[in-house]
C-alpha atoms as a PDB file:
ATOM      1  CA  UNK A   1       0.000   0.000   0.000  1.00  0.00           C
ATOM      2  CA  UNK A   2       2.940   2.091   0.847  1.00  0.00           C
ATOM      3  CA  UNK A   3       4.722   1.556  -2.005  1.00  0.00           C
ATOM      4  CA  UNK A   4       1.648   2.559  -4.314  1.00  0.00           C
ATOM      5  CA  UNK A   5       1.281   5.670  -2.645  1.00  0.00           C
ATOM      6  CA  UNK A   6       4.685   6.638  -3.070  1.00  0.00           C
ATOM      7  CA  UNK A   7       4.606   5.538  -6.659  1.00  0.00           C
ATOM      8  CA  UNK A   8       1.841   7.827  -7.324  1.00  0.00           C
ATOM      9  CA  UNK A   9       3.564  10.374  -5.237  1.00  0.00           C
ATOM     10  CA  UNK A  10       6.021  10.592  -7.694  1.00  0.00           C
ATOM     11  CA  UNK A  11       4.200  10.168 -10.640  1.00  0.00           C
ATOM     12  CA  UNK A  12       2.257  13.439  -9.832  1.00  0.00           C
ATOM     13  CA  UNK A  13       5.824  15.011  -9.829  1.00  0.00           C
ATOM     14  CA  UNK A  14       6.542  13.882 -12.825  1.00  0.00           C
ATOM     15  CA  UNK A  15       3.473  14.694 -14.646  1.00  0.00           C
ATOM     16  CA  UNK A  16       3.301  17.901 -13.208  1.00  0.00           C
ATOM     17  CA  UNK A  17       7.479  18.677 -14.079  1.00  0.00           C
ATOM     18  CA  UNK A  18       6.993  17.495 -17.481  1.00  0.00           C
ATOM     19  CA  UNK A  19       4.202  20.636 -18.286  1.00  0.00           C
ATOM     20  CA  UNK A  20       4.849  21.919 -21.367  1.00  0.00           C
ATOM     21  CA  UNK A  21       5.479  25.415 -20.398  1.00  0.00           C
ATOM     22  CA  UNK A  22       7.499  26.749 -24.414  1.00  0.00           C
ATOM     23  CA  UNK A  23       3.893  27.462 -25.360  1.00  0.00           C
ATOM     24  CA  UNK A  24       4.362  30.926 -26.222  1.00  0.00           C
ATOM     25  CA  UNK A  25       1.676  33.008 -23.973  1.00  0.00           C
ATOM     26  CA  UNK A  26      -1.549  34.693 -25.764  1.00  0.00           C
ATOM     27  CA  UNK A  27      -2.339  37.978 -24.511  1.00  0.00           C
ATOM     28  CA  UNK A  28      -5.000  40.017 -24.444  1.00  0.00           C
ATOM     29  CA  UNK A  29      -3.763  43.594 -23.480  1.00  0.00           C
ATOM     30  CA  UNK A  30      -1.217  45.952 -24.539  1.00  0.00           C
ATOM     31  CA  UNK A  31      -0.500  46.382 -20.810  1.00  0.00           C
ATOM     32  CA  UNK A  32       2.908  45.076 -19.315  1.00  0.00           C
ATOM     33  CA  UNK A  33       6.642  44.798 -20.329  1.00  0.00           C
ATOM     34  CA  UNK A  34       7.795  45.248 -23.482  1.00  0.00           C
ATOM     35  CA  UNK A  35      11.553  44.662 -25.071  1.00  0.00           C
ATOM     36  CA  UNK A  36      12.075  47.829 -27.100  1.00  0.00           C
ATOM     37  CA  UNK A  37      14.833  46.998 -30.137  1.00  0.00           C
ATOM     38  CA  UNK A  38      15.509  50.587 -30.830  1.00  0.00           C
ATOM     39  CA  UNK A  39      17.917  51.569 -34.344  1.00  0.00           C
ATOM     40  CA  UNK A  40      18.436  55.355 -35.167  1.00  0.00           C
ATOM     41  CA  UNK A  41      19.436  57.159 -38.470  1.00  0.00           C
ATOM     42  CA  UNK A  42      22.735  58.296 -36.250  1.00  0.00           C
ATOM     43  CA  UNK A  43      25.461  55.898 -37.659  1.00  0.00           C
ATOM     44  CA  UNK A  44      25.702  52.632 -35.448  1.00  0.00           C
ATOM     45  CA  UNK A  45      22.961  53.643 -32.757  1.00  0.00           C
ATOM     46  CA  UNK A  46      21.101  50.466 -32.170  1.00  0.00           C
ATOM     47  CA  UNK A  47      19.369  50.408 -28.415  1.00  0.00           C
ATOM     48  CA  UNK A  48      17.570  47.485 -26.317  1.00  0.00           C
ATOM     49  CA  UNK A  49      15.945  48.634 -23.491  1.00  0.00           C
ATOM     50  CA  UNK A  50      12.296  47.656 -21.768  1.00  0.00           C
ATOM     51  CA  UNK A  51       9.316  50.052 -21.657  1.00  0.00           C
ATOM     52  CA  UNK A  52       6.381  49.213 -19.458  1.00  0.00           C
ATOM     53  CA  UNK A  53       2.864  50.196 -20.911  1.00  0.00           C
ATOM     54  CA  UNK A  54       0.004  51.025 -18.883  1.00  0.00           C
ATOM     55  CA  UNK A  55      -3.655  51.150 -19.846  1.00  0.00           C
ATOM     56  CA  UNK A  56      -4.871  54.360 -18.978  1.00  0.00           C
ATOM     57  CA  UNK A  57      -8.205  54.068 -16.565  1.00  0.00           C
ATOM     58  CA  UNK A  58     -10.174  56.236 -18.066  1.00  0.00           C
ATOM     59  CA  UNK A  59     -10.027  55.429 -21.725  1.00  0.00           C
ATOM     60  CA  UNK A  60      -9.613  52.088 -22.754  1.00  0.00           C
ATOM     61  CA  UNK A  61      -8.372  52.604 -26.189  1.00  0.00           C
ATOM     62  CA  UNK A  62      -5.291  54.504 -24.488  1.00  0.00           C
ATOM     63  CA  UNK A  63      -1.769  53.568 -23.394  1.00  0.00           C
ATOM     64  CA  UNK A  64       0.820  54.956 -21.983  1.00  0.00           C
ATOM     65  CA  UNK A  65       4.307  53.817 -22.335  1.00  0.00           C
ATOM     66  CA  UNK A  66       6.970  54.719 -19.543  1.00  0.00           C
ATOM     67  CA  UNK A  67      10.326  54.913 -20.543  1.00  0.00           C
ATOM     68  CA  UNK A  68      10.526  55.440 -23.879  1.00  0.00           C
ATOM     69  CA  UNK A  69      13.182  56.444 -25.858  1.00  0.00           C
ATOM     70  CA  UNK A  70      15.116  54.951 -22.529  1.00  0.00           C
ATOM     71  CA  UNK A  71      14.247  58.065 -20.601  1.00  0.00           C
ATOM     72  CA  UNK A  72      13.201  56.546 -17.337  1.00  0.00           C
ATOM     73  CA  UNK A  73       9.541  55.231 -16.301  1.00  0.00           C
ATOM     74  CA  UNK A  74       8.761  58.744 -15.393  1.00  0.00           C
ATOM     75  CA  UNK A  75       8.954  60.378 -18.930  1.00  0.00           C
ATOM     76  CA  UNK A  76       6.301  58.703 -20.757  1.00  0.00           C
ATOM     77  CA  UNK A  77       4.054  58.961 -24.320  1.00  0.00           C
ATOM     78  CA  UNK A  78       0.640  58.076 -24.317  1.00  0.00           C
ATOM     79  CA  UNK A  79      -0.840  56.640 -27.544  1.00  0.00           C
ATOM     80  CA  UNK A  80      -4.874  55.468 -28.499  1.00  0.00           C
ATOM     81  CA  UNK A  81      -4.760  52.078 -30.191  1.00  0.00           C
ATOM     82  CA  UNK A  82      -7.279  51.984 -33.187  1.00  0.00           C
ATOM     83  CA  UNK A  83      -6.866  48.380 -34.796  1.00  0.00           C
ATOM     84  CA  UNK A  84      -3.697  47.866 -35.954  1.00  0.00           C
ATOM     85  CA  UNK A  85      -2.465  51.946 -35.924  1.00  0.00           C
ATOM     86  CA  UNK A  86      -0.881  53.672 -33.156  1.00  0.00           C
ATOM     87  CA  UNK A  87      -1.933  57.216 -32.320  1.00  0.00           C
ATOM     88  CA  UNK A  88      -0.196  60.153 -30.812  1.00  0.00           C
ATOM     89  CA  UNK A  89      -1.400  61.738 -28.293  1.00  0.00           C
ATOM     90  CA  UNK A  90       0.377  63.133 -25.761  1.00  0.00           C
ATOM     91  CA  UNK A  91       4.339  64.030 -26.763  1.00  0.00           C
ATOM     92  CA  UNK A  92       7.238  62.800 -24.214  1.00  0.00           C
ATOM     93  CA  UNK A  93       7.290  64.461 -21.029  1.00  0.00           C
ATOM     94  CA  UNK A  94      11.544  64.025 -21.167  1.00  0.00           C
ATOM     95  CA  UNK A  95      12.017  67.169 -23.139  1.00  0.00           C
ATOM     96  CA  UNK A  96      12.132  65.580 -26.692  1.00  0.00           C
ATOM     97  CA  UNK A  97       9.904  67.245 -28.984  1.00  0.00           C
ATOM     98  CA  UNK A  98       8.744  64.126 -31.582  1.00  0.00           C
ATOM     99  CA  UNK A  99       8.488  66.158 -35.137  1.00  0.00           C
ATOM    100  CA  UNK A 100       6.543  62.945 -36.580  1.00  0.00           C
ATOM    101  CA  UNK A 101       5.195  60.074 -35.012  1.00  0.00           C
ATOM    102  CA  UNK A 102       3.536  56.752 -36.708  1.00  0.00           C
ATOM    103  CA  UNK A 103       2.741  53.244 -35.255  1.00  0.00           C
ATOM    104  CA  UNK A 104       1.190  49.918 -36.101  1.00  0.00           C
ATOM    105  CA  UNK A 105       0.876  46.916 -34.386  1.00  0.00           C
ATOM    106  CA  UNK A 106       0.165  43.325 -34.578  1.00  0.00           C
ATOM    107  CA  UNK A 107      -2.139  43.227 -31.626  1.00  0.00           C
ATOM    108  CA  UNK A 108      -1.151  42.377 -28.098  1.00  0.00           C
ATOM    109  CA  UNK A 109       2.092  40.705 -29.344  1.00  0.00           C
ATOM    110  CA  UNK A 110       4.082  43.513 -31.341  1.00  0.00           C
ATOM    111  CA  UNK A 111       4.514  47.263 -31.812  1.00  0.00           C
ATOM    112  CA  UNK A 112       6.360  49.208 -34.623  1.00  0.00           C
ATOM    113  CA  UNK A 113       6.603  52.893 -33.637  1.00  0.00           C
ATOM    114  CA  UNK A 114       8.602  55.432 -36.091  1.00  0.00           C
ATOM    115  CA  UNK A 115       9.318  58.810 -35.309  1.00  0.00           C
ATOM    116  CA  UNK A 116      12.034  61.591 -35.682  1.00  0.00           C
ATOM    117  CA  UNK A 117      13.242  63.395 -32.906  1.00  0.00           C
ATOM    118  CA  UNK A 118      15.160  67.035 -32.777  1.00  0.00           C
ATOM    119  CA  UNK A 119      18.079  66.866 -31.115  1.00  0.00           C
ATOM    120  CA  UNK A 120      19.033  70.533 -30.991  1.00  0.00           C
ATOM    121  CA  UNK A 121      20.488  71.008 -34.145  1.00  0.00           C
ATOM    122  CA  UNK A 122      18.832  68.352 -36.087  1.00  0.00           C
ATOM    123  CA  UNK A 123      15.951  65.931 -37.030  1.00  0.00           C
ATOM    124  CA  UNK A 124      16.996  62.218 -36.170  1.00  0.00           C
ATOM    125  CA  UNK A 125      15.271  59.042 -37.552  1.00  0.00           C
ATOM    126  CA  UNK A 126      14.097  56.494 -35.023  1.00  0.00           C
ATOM    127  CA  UNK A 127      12.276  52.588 -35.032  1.00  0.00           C
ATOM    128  CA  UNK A 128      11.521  51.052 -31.918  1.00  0.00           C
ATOM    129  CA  UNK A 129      10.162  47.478 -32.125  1.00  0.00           C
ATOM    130  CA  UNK A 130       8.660  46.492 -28.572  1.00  0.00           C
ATOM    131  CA  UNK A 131       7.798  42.747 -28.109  1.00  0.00           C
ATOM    132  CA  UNK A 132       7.039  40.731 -25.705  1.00  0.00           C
ATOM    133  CA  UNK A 133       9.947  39.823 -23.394  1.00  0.00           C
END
């Protein structure tokens, strides 16, 4: 009796190490961590960082994403999400000033954003691809 129990002791271990957990994960929100692979028009520039995107309470077709352009989480953007097209709506609160802004996304798994930037003495080319981490 004993020996059954432990036998199905460790059969329950088994089973329940042997979970297939590569599944990749469906989501359902824009909301969470992101991996941002950021390239620039400046010669070499090529930036990963992670942005975290929060759905803003009030409007449910509205994001806002801390930390972009690797600013810190409390310089943020906040776009409206309408299909697979990313909206402007608010600029950075870092001190950038974004001279264009577009977006599309493949939704709840991927984000393309493009936008220049002026630097001071220039306009500089940016893509940020954010995906899941």
């Amino acid at each position: 009796m004993i020996r059954n129990l432990v036998l199905l002791f460790l059969s329950t271990i088994l089973l329940v190490a042997c979970d297939n957990n590569n599944e990749p994960q469906l989501y359902t929100s824009y909301a969470g961590s992101w991996k941002c692979d950021e390239t620039g028009s400046v010669n070499g520039y090529n930036k990963p960082y992670m942005v975290n995107i929060d759905k803003n309470k009030s409007d449910t077709t509205q994001y806002i994403i801390r930390n972009f352009f690797d600013t810190g989480d409390n310089h943020i953007i906040v776009v409206r999400v309408n299909g697979t097209t990313l909206e402007l709506l608010q600029q950075p609160t870092s001190g950038q000033i974004l001279r264009s802004f577009s977006g599309t996304c493949i939704p709840y798994s991927q984000m393309k954003l493009n936008f220049t930037i002026y630097d001071g003495e220039s306009d500089v080319f940016f893509e940020s691809i954010y995906s899941r981490k």
